[in-house]
C-alpha atoms as a PDB file:
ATOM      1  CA  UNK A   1      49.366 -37.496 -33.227  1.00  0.00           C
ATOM      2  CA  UNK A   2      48.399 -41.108 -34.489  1.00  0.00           C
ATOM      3  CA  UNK A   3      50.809 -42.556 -37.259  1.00  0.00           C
ATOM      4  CA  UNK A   4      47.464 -42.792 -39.475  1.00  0.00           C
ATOM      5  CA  UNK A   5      47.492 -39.319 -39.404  1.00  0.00           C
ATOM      6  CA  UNK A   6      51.445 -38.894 -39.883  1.00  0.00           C
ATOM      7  CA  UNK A   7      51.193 -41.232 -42.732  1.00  0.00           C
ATOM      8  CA  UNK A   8      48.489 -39.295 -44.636  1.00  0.00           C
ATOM      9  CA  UNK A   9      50.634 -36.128 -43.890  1.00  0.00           C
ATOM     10  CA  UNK A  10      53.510 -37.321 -45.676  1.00  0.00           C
ATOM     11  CA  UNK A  11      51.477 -38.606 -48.179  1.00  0.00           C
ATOM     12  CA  UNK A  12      49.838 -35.482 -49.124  1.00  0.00           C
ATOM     13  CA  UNK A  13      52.815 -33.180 -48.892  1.00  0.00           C
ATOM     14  CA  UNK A  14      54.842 -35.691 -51.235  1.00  0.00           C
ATOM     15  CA  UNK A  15      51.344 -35.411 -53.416  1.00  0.00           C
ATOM     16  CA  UNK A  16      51.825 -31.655 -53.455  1.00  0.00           C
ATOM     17  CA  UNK A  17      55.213 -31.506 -54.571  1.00  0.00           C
ATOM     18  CA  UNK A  18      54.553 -33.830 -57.304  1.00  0.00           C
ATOM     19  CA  UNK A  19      51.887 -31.458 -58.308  1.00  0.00           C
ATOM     20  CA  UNK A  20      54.425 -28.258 -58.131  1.00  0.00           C
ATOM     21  CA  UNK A  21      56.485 -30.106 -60.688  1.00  0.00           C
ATOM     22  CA  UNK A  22      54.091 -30.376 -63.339  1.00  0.00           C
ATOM     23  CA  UNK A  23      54.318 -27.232 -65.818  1.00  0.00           C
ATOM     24  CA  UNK A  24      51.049 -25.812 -66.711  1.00  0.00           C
ATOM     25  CA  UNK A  25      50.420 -23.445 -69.223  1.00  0.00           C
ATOM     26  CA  UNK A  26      48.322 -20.434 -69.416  1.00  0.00           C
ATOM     27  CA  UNK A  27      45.440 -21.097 -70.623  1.00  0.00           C
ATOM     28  CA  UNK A  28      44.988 -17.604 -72.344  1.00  0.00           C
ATOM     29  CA  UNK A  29      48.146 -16.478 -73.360  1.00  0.00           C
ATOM     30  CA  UNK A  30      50.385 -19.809 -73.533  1.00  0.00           C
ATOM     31  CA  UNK A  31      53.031 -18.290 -71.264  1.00  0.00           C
ATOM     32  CA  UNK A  32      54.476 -21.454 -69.276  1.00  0.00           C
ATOM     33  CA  UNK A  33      55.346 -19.888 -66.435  1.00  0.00           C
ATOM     34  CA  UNK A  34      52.381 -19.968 -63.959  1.00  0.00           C
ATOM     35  CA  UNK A  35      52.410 -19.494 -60.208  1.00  0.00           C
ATOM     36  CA  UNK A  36      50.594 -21.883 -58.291  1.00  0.00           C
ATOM     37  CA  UNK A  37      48.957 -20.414 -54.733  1.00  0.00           C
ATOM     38  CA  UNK A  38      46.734 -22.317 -52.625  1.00  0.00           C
ATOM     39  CA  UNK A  39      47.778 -26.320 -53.488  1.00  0.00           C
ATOM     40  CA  UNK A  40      45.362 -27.848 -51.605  1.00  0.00           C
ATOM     41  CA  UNK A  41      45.131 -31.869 -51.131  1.00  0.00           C
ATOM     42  CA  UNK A  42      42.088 -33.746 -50.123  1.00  0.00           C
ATOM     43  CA  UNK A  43      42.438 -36.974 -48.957  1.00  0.00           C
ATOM     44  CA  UNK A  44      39.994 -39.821 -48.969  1.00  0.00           C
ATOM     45  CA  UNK A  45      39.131 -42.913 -46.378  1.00  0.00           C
ATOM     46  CA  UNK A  46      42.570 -43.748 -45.074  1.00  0.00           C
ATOM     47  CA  UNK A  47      45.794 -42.388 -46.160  1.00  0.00           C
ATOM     48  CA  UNK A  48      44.545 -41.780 -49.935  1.00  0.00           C
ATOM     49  CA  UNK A  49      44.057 -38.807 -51.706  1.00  0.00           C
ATOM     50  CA  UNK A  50      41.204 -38.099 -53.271  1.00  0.00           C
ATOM     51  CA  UNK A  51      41.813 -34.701 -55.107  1.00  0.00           C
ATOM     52  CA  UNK A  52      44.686 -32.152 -55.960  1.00  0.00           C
ATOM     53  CA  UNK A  53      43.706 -28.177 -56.191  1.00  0.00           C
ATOM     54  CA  UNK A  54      45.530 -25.008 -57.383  1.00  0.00           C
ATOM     55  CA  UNK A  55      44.851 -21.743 -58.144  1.00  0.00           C
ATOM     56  CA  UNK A  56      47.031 -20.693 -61.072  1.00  0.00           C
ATOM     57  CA  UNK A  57      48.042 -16.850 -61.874  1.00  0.00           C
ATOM     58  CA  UNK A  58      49.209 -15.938 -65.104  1.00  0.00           C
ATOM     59  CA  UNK A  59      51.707 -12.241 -64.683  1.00  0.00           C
ATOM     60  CA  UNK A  60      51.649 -11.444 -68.125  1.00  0.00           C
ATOM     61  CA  UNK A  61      47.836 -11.510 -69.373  1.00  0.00           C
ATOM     62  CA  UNK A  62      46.689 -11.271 -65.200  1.00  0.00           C
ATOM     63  CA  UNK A  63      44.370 -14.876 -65.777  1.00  0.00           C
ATOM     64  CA  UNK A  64      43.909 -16.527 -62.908  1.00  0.00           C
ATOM     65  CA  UNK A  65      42.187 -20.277 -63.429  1.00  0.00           C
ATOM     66  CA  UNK A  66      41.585 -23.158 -61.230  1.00  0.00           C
ATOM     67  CA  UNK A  67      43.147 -26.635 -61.950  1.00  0.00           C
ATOM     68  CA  UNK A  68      41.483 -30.084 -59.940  1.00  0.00           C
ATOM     69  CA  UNK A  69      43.065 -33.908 -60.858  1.00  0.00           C
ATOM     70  CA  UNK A  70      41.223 -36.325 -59.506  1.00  0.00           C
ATOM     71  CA  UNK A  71      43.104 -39.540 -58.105  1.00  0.00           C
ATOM     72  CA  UNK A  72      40.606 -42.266 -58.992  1.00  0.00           C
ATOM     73  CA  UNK A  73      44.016 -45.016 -58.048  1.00  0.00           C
ATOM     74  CA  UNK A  74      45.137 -47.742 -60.324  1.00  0.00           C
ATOM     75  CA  UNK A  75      41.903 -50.466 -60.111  1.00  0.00           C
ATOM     76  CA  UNK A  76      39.971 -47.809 -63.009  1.00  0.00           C
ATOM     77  CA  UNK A  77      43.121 -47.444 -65.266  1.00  0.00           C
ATOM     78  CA  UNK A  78      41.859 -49.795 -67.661  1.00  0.00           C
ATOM     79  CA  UNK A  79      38.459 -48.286 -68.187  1.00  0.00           C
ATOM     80  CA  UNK A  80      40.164 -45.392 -69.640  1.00  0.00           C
ATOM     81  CA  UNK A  81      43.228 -46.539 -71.931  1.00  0.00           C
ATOM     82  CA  UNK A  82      41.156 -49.552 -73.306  1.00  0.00           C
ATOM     83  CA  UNK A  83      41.269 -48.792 -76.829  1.00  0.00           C
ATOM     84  CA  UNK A  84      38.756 -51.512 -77.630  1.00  0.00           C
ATOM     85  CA  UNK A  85      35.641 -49.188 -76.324  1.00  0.00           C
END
């Protein structure tokens, strides 16, 4: 095992508990207490990661819905919050 690839392992299980922390909410019935199966990340060239999946299930209403964030890193942050556009 290279220490690239040990790197980019730690990396993306720190990525997916980050992601477990976040509280979604049902997008149908508003109940906040989702489980999350199947986090999935995807990393990029080197020890980034790219993208962040989860299927969501909702027990109360049954919905099931799919959540992706996209890590796009910090060099496009100020395309976005510019307020001047």
């Amino acid at each position: 095992m290279t220490k690239e690839f040990t790197t980019r392992e730690e990396h993306g299980k720190k990525i997916k508990k980050s992601f477990s922390s976040i509280k979604f909410s049902c997008i149908k019935c508003g109940l906040q207490k989702i489980e999350m199966d199947e986090i999935q990340s995807y990393p990029n060239k080197g020890t980034e990661i790219a993208y962040v999946t989860a299927l969501l299930f909702c027990r109360r209403c049954k919905h099931r819905f799919h959540v992706k964030i996209l890590d796009q890193g910090a060099r496009n942050t100020d395309v976005y919050f510019n307020n001047t556009l």
